[in-house]
Protein backbone atom coordinates (compact mmCIF):
# COMPACT_ATOMS: atom_id res chain seq x y z
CA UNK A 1 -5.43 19.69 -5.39
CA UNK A 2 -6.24 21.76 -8.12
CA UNK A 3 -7.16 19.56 -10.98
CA UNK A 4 -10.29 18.52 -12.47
CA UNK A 5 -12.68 21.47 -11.06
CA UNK A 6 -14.91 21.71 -14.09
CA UNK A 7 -18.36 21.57 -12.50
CA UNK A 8 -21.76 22.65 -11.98
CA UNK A 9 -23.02 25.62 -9.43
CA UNK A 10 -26.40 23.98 -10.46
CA UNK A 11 -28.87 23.00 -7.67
CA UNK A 12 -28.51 23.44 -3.85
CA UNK A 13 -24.69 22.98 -3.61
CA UNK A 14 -23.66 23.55 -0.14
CA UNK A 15 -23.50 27.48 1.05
CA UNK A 16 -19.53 29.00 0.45
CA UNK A 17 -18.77 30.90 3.46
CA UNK A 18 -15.93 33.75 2.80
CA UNK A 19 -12.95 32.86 4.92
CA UNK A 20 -10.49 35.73 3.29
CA UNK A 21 -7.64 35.29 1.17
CA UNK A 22 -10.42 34.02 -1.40
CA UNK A 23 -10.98 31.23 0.75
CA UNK A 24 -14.32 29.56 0.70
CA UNK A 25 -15.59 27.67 3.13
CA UNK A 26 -17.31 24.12 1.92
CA UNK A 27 -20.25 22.78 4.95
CA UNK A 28 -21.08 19.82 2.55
CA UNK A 29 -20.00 17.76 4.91
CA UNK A 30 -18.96 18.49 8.77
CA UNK A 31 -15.37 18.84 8.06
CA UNK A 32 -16.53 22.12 6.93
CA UNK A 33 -13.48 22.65 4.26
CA UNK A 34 -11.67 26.24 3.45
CA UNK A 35 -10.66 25.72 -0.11
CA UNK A 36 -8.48 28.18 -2.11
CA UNK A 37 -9.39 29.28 -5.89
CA UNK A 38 -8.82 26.48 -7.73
CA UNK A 39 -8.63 23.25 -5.24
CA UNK A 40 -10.83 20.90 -4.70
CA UNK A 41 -12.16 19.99 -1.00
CA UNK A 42 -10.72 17.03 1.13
CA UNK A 43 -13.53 14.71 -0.45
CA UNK A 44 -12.46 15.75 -4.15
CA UNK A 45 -16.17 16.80 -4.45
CA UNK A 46 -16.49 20.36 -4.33
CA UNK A 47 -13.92 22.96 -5.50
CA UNK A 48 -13.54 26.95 -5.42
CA UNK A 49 -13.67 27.80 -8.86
CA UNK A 50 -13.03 31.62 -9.12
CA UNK A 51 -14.57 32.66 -5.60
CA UNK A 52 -17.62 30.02 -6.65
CA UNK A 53 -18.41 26.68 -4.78
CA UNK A 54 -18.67 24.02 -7.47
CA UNK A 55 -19.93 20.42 -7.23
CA UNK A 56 -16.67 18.72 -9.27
CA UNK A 57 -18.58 15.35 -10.54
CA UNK A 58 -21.30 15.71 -12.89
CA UNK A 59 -25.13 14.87 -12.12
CA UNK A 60 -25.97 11.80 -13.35
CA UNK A 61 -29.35 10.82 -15.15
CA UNK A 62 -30.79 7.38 -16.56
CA UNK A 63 -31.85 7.95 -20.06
CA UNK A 64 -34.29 4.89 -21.14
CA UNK A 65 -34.00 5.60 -24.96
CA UNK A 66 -29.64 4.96 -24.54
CA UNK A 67 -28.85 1.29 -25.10
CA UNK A 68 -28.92 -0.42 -22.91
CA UNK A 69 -24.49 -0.87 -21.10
CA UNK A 70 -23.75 2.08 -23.95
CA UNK A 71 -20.97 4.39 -23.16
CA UNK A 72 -21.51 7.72 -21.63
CA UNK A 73 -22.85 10.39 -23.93
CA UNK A 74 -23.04 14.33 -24.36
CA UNK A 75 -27.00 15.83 -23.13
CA UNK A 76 -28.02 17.80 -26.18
CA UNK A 77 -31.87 17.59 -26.98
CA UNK A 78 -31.75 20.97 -28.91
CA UNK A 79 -33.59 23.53 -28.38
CA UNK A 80 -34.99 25.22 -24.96
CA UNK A 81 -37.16 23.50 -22.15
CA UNK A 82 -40.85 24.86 -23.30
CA UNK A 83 -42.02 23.97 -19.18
CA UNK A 84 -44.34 20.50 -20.08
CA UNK A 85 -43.71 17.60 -17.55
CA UNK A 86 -41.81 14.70 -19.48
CA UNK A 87 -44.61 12.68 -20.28
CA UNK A 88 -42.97 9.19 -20.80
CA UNK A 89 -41.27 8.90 -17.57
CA UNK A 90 -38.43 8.35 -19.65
CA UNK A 91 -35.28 10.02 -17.76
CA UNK A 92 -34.56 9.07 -14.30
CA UNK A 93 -32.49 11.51 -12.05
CA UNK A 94 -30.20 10.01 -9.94
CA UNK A 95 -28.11 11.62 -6.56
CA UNK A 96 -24.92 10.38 -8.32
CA UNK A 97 -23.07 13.75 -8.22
CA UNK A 98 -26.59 15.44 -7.02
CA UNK A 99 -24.89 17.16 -3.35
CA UNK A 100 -26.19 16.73 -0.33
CA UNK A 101 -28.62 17.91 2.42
CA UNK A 102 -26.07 19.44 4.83
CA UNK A 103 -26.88 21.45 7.09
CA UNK A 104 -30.02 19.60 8.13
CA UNK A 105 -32.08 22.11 7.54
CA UNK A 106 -31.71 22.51 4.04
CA UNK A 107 -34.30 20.54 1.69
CA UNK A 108 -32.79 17.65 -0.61
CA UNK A 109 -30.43 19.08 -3.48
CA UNK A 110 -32.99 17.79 -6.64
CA UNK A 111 -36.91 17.33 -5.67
CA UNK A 112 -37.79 16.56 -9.30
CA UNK A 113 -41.45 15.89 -10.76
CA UNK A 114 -42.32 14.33 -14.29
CA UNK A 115 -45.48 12.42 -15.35
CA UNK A 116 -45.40 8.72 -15.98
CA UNK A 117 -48.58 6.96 -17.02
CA UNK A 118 -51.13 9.75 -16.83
CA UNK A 119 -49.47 10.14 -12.86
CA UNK A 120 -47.83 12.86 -11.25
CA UNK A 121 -44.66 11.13 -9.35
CA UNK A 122 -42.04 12.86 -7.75
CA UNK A 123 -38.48 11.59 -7.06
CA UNK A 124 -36.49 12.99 -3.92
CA UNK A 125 -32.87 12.58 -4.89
CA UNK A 126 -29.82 13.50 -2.34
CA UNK A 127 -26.26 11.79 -2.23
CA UNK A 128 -26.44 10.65 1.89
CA UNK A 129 -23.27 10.45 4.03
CA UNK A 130 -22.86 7.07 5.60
CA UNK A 131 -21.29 6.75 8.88
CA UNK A 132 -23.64 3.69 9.51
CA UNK A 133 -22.83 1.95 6.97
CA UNK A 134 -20.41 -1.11 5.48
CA UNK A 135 -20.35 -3.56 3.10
CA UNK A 136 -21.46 -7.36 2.91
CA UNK A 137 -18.71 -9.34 0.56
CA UNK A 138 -20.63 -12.71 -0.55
CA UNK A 139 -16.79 -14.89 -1.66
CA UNK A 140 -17.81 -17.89 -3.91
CA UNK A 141 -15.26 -20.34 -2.86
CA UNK A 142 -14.57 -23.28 -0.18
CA UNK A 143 -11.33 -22.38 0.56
CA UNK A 144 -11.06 -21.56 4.36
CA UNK A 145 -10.24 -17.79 4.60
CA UNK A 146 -10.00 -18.14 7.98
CA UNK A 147 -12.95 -19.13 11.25
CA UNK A 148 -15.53 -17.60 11.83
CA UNK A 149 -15.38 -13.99 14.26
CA UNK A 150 -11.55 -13.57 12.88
CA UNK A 151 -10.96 -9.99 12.32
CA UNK A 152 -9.72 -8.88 8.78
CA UNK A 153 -7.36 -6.17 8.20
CA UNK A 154 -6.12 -3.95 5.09
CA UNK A 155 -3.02 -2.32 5.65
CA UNK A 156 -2.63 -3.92 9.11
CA UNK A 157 -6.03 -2.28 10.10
CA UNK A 158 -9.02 -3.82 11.38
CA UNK A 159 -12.16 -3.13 9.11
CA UNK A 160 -14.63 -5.90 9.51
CA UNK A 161 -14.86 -9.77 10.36
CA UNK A 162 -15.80 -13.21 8.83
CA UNK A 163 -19.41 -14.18 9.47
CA UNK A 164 -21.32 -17.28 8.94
CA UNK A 165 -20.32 -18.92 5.74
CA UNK A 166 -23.45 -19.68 3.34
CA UNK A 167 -23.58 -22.42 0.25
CA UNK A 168 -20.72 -22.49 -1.54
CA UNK A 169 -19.71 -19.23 -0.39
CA UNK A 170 -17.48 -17.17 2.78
CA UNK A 171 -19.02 -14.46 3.64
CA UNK A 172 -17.55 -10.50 5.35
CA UNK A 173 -19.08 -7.95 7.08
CA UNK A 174 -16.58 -4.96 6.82
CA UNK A 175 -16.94 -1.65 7.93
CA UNK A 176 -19.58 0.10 10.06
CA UNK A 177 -19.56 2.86 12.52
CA UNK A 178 -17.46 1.16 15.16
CA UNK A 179 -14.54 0.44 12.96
CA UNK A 180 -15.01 4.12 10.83
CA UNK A 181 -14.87 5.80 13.99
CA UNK A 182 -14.82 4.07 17.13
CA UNK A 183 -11.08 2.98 16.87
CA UNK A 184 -7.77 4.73 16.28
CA UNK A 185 -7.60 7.64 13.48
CA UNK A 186 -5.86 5.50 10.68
CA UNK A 187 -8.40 2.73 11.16
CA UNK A 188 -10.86 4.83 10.27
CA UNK A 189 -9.01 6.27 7.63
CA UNK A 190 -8.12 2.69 6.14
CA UNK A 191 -11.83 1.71 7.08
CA UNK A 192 -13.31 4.34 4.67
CA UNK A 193 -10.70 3.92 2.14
CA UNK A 194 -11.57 0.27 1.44
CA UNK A 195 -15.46 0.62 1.34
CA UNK A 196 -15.11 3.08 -1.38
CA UNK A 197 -12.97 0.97 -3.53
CA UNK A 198 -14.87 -2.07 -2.80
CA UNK A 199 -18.06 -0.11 -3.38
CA UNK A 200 -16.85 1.40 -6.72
CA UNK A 201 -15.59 -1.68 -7.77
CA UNK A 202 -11.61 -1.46 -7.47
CA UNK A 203 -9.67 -4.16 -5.98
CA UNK A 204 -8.71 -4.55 -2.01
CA UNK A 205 -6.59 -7.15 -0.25
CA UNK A 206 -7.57 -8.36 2.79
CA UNK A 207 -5.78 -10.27 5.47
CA UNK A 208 -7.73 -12.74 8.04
CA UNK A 209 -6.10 -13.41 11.08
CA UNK A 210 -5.47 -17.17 10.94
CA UNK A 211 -6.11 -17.33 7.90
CA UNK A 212 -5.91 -16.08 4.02
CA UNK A 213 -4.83 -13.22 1.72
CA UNK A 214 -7.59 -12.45 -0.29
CA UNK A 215 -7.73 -9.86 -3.10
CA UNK A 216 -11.44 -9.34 -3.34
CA UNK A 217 -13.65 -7.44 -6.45
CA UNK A 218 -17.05 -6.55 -6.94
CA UNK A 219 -17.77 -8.63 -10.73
CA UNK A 220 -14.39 -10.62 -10.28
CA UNK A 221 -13.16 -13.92 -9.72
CA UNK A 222 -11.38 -13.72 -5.96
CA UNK A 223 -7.86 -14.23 -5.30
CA UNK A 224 -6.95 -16.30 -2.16
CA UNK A 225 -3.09 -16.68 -1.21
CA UNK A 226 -1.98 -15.73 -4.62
CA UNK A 227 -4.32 -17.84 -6.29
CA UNK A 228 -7.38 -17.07 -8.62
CA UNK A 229 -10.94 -19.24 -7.75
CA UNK A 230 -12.52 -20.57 -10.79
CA UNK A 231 -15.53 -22.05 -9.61
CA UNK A 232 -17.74 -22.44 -6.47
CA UNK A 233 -18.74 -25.99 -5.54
CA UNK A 234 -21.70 -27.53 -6.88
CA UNK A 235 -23.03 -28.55 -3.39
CA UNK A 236 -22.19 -30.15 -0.37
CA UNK A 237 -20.47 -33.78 -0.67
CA UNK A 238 -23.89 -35.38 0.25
CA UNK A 239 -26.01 -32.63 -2.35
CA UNK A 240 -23.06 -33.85 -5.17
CA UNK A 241 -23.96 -37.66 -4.20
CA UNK A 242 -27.49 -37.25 -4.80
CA UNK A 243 -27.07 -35.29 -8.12
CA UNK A 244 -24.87 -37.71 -9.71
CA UNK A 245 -25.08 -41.26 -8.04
CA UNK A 246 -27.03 -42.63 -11.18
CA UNK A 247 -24.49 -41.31 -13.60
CA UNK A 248 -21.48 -43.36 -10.78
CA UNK A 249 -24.14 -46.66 -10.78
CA UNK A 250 -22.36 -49.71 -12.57
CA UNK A 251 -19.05 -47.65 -13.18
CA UNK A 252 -18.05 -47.43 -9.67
CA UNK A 253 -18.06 -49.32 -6.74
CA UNK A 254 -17.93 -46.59 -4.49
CA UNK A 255 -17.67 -43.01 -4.32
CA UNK A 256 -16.56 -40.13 -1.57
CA UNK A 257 -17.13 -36.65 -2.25
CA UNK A 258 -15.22 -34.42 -0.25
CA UNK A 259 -16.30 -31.43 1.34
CA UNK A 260 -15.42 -29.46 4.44
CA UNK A 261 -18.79 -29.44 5.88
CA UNK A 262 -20.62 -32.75 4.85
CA UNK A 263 -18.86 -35.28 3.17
CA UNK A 264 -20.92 -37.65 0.84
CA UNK A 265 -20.56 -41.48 0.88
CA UNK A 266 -22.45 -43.72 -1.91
CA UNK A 267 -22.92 -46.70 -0.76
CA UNK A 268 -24.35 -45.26 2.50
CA UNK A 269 -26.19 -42.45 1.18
CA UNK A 270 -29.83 -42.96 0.54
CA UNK A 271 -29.59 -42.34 -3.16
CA UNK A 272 -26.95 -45.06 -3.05
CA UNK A 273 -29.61 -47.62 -1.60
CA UNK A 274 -32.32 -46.55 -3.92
CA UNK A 275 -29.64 -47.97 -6.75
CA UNK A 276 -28.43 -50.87 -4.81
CA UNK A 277 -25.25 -49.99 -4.52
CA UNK A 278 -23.57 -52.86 -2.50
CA UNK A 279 -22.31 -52.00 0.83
CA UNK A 280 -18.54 -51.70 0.16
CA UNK A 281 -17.01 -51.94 3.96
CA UNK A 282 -15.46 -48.63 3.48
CA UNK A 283 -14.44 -46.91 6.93
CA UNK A 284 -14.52 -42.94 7.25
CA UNK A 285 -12.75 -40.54 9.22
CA UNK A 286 -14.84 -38.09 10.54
CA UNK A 287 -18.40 -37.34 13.19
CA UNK A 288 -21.02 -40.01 11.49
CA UNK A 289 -24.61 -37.66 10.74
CA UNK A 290 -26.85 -39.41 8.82
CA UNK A 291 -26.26 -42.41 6.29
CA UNK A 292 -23.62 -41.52 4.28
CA UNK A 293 -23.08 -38.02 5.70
CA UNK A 294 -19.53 -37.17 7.50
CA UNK A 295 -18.82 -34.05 9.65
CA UNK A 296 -15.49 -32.82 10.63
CA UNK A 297 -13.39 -35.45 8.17
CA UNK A 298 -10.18 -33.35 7.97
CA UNK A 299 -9.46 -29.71 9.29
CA UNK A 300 -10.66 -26.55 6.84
CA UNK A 301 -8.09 -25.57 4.82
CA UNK A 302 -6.93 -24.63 1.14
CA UNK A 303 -7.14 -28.80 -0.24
CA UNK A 304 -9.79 -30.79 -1.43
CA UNK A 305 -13.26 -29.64 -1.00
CA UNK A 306 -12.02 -26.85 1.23
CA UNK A 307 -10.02 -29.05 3.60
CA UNK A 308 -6.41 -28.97 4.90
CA UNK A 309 -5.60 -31.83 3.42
CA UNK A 310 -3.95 -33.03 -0.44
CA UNK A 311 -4.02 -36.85 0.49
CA UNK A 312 -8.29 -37.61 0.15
CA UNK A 313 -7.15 -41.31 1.19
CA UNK A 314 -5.71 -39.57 4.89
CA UNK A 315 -9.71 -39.65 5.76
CA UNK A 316 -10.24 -43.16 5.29
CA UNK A 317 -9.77 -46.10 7.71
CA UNK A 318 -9.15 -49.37 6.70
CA UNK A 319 -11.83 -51.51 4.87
CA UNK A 320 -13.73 -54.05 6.51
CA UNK A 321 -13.09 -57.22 5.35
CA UNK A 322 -16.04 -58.89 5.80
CA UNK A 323 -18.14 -56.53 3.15
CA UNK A 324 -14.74 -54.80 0.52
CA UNK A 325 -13.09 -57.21 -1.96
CA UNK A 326 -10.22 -57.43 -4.08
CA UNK A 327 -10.45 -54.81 -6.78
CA UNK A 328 -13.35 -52.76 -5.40
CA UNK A 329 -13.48 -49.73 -7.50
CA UNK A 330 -13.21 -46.42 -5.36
CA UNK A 331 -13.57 -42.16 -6.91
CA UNK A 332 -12.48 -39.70 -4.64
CA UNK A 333 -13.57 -36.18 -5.75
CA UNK A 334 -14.22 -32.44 -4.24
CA UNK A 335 -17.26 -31.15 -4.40
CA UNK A 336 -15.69 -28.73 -7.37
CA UNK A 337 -14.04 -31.27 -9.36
CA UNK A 338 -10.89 -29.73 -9.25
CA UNK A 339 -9.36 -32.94 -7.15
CA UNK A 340 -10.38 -36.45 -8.06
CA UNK A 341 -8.74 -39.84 -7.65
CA UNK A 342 -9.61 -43.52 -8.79
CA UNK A 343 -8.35 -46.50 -6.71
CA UNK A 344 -8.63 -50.15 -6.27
CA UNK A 345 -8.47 -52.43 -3.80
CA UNK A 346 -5.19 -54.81 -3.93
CA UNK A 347 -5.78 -58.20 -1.86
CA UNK A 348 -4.75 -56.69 1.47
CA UNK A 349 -7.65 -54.26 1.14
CA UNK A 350 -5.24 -51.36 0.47
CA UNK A 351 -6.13 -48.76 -2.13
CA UNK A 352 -3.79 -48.25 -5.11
CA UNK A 353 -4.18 -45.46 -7.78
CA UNK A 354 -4.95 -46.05 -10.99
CA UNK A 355 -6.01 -44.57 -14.46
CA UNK A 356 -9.75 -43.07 -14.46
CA UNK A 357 -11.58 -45.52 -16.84
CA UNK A 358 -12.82 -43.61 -20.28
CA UNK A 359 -16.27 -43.97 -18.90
CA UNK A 360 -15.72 -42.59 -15.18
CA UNK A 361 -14.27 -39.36 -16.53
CA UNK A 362 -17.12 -37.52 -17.69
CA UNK A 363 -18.69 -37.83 -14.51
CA UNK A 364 -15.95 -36.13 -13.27
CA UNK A 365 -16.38 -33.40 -15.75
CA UNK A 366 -20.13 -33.07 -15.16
CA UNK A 367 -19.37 -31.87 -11.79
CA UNK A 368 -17.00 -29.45 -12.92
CA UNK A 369 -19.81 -28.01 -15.27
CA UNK A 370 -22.53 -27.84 -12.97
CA UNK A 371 -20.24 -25.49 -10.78
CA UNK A 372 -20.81 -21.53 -11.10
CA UNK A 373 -18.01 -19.80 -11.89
CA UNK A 374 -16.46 -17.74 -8.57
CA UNK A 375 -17.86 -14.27 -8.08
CA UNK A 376 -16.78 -11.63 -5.52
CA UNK A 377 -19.64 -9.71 -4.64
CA UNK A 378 -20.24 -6.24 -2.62
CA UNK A 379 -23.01 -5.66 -0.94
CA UNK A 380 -23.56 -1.74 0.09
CA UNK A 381 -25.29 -1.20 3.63
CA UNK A 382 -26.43 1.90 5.34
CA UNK A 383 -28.80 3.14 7.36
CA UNK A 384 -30.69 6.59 6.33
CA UNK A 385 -31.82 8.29 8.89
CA UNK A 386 -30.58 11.91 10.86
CA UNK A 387 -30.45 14.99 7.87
CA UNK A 388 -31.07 12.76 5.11
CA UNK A 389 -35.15 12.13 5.84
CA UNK A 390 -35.40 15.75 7.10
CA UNK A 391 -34.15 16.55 3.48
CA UNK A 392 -37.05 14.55 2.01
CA UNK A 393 -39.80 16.11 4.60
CA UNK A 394 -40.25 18.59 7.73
CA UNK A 395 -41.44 15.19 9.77
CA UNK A 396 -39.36 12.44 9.27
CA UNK A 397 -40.87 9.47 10.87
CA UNK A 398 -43.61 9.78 7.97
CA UNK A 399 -41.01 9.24 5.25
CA UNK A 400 -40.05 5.73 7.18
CA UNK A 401 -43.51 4.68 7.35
CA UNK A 402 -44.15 5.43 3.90
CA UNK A 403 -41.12 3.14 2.97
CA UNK A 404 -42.04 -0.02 5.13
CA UNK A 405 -45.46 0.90 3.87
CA UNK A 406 -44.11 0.49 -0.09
CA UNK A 407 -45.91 3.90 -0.84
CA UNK A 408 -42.07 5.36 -1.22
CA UNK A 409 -39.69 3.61 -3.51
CA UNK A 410 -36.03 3.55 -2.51
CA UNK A 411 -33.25 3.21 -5.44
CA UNK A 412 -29.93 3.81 -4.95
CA UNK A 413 -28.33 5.31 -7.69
CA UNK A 414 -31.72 4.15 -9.56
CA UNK A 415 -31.16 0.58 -8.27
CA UNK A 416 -32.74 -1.56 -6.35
CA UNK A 417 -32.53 -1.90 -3.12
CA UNK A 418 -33.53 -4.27 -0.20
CA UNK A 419 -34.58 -2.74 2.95
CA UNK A 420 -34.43 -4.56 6.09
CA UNK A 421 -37.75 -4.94 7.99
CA UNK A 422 -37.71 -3.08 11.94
CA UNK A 423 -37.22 0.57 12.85
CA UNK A 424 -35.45 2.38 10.67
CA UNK A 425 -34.45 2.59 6.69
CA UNK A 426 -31.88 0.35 6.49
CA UNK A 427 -31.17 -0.31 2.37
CA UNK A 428 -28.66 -2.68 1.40
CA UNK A 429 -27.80 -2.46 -2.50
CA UNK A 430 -25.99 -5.01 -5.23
CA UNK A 431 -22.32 -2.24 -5.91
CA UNK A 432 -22.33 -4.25 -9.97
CA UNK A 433 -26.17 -2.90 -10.35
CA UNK A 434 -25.00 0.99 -9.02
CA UNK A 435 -23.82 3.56 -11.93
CA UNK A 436 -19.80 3.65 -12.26
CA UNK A 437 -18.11 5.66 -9.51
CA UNK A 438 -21.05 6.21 -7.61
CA UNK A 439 -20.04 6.18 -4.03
CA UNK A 440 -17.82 9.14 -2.51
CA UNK A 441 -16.59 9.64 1.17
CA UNK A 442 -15.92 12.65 3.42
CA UNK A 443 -12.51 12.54 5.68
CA UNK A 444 -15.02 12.63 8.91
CA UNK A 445 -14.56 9.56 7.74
CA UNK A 446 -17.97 8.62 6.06
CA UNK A 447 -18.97 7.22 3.06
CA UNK A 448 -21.02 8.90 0.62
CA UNK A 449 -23.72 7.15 -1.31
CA UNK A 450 -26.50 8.29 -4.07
CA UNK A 451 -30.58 7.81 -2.40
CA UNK A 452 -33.45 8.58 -3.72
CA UNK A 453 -37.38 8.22 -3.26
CA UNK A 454 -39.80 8.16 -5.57
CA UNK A 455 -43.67 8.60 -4.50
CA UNK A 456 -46.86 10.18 -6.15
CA UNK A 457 -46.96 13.88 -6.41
CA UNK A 458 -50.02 13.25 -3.83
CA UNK A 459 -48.45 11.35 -1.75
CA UNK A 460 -45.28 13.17 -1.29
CA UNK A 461 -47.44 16.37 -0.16
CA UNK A 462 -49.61 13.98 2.35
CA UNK A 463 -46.03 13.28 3.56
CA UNK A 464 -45.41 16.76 4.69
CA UNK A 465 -42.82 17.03 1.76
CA UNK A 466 -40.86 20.09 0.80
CA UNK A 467 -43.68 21.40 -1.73
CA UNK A 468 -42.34 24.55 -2.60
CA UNK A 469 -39.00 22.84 -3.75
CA UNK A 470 -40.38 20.86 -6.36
CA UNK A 471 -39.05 21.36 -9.78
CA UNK A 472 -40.36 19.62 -12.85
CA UNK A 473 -37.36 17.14 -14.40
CA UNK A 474 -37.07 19.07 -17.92
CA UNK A 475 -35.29 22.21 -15.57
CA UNK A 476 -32.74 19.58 -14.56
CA UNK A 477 -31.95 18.80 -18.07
CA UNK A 478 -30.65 21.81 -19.31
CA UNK A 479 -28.33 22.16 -16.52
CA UNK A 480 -24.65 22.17 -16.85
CA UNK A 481 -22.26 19.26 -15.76
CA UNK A 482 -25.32 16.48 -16.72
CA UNK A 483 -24.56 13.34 -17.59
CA UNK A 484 -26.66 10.45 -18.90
CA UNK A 485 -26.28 6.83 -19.13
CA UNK A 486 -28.13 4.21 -19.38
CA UNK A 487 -29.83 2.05 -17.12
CA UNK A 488 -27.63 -0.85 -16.07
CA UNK A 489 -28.65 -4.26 -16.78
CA UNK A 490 -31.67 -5.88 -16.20
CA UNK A 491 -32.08 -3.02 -13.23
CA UNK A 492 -36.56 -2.31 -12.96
CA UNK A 493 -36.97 1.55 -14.22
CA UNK A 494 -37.38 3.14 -10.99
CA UNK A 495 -40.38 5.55 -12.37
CA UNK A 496 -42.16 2.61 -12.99
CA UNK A 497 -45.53 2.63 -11.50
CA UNK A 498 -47.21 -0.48 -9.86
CA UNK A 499 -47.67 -3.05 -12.97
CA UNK A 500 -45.49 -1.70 -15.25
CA UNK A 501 -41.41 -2.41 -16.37
């Protein structure tokens, strides 16, 4: 590959070993690459630019003044660096494009100091690689993708699993170090190929075993057997029956919302009895909970309310007599509103369609409004531990205590992160709130992800941090191969200090 090798010898790029023939050998990661003159490594991140080991992507830095979502722009502030501290706190630098800490010994690539509010902070900034890690993908819909434990596959390869589903939503855990290298070469090769695109936003179908094809995007509606979500229900069939019994009251005898997990039933439900809603002698299919609550009506599947079925009368029995009448009034509708039916009772008790009444219908369409519209989401996990910390100080565990103990900020990219209480730093970080394109991988396989940690100037030397590699943030400026942008969204500045935006 020997396109695109315009970079940046700029900060601690990994040490080029000579390997003859004008070879250079890469030890960015532990592949440990020989690249010829004008390739790039098997990562596409370093190259051999006449004899010289080159970072290929260029360092990335949030500039507060830019707009905020504006395009990328040229660095140009005129002029040379006169060695101040940049007093505002205004520029953020990032380990997008930053290098790493390989071998372990070697401090983090950018150790950078500015001044923000009268204090002395210094930001730690090294681009990790990730064989602990994977993704969490958070799919707004109640279509069944398939039960719970079933593997899913790209390409015929296993990479992760369903987990528990959550409200409204079908949730993924894909990756980690079992699948990225505990199985068979190409699953680990397939593994690491569909983090990255899921973590820098691209498309990947997925396959559940026993269940759906989904095409799943970070920001994007999901696609699920050919077919695009639009919305994510507005609650459970007994949540939907408490939000909008009073707007059914006088227009409706009865009402069933259903829903693959708990399927609502007015005239039983409790918000049905505060009305008075008579009883109506309807007969459900289904595990009775609580009044007016049904488990297990139909099978989960691709129908109504994220059922198997396209019939909602299939879950009823028939009426009894002694309570339903003649013309009884009876809405069937999913907990989306994307299936609804109106029915009334003929003498034998039977159900017939019939036209939604004018003043039935916007009920219907309320529903429809109060539902979100479907979101794929990626969720980035990883735990930093092994070369990464020693970057950051000469004694590790300190840097994890000063995490857990909030004296260190973790951003990722300059986002926020959550990290997980226990032993450990283990981050987890929103892919839409990351800068574009910035997660890489190595062929080990690993992914490769921007970290850095922010801490007083004090604080960071009480940590046993690598003093003598601190470098004020204007040097970093006036480097080659920088590029700014702007901070992303509502995103907190990650220089803030306590109290402050």
């Amino acid at each position: 590959m020997a396109q695109n090798i315009q970079g940046d010898a700029s900060g601690q790029t990994p040490v080029a070993a000579s390997a003859g023939d004008d070879k250079i050998r890469c030890d960015a990661c532990p592949v440990m690459c020989y690249i010829k003159p004008g390739n790039t490594g098997a990562c596409d991140r370093y190259a051999n630019r006449a004899g010289e080991l080159i970072r290929v992507d260029p360092h990335v830095i949030l500039d507060r003044t830019l707009e905020q979502g504006g395009k990328v722009v040229p660095f140009d502030r005129g002029g040379d660096w006169d060695g101040r501290l940049v007093a505002d706190g205004g520029t953020f630098v990032t380990a997008v494009g930053s290098g790493t800490t390989y071998p372990d010994y070697k401090p983090a690539p950018f150790i950078v100091s500015a001044q923000v509010n009268g204090v002395d902070m210094v930001t730690v900034v090294t681009e990790g690689i990730f064989s602990y890690a994977g993704v969490k993908v958070k799919i707004d819909t109640d279509r069944f993708l398939g039960p719970e434990q079933a593997t899913v596959r790209v390409a015929g390869e296993p990479v992760g699993h369903v987990t528990t589903s959550e409200y409204g939503s079908q949730m993924l855990s894909l990756g980690g170090v079992h699948h990225l290298t505990g199985g068979a070469k190409k699953e680990g090769r397939v593994t690491c190929e569909a983090l990255l695109d899921l973590c820098n936003a691209k498309p990947v179908e997925l396959t559940v075993d026993g269940g759906a094809t989904i095409i799943v995007q970070a920001g994007h509606a999901p696609i699920v057997n050919g077919g695009q979500e639009e919305r994510m229900r507005v609650g459970c069939g007994s949540a939907t029956i408490g939000m909008f019994a009073r707007q059914w009251f006088g227009k409706v005898d009865e009402v069933v919302v259903v829903d693959d997990h708990i399927t609502g039933v007015l005239s039983e439900h409790q918000a049905g009895k505060l009305l008075g809603v008579r009883d109506t002698g309807i007969r459900m299919k289904g595990r009775r909970s609580t009044p007016g609550r049904y488990f297990q009506v139909a099978e989960p599947g691709l129908g109504w309310g994220g059922t198997n079925i396209s019939d909602p009368l299939s879950i009823l029995g028939a009426f009894d007599a002694k309570a339903a009448w003649p013309g009884l009034r009876l809405l069937l509708v999913s907990t989306t509103g994307e299936h609804f039916g109106y029915y009334v009772l003929d003498e034998n008790l039977v159900p017939r369609e019939a036209e939604v009444p004018a003043d039935l219908a916007p009920s219907v369409e309320r529903i429809r409004e109060n539902c979100e519209p479907a979101l794929s989401s990626v969720l980035f996990m990883a735990g930093a531990g092994g070369s990464l910390r020693a970057g950051v100080t000469e004694n590790p565990v300190r840097l994890t205590r000063s995490v857990k103990e909030a004296i260190t900020r973790v951003t990722c990219g300059g986002a926020p992160v959550y990290v997980w209480p226990g032993g450990g730093i283990t981050f987890m970080v929103d892919v839409m709130r990351v800068p574009e394109n910035a997660f890489g991988y190595v062929p080990t396989p690993a992914l490769v992800a921007p970290i850095e940690f922010t801490l007083t100037l004090e604080a960071y030397a009480a940590l046993g941090g690598h003093m003598d590699h601190v470098q004020p943030v204007g040097e970093i400026l006036h480097r080659d191969s920088v590029r700014e942008v702007a901070p992303i969204g509502d995103n907190p500045w990650p220089l803030a200090t306590r109290g402050q935006g």
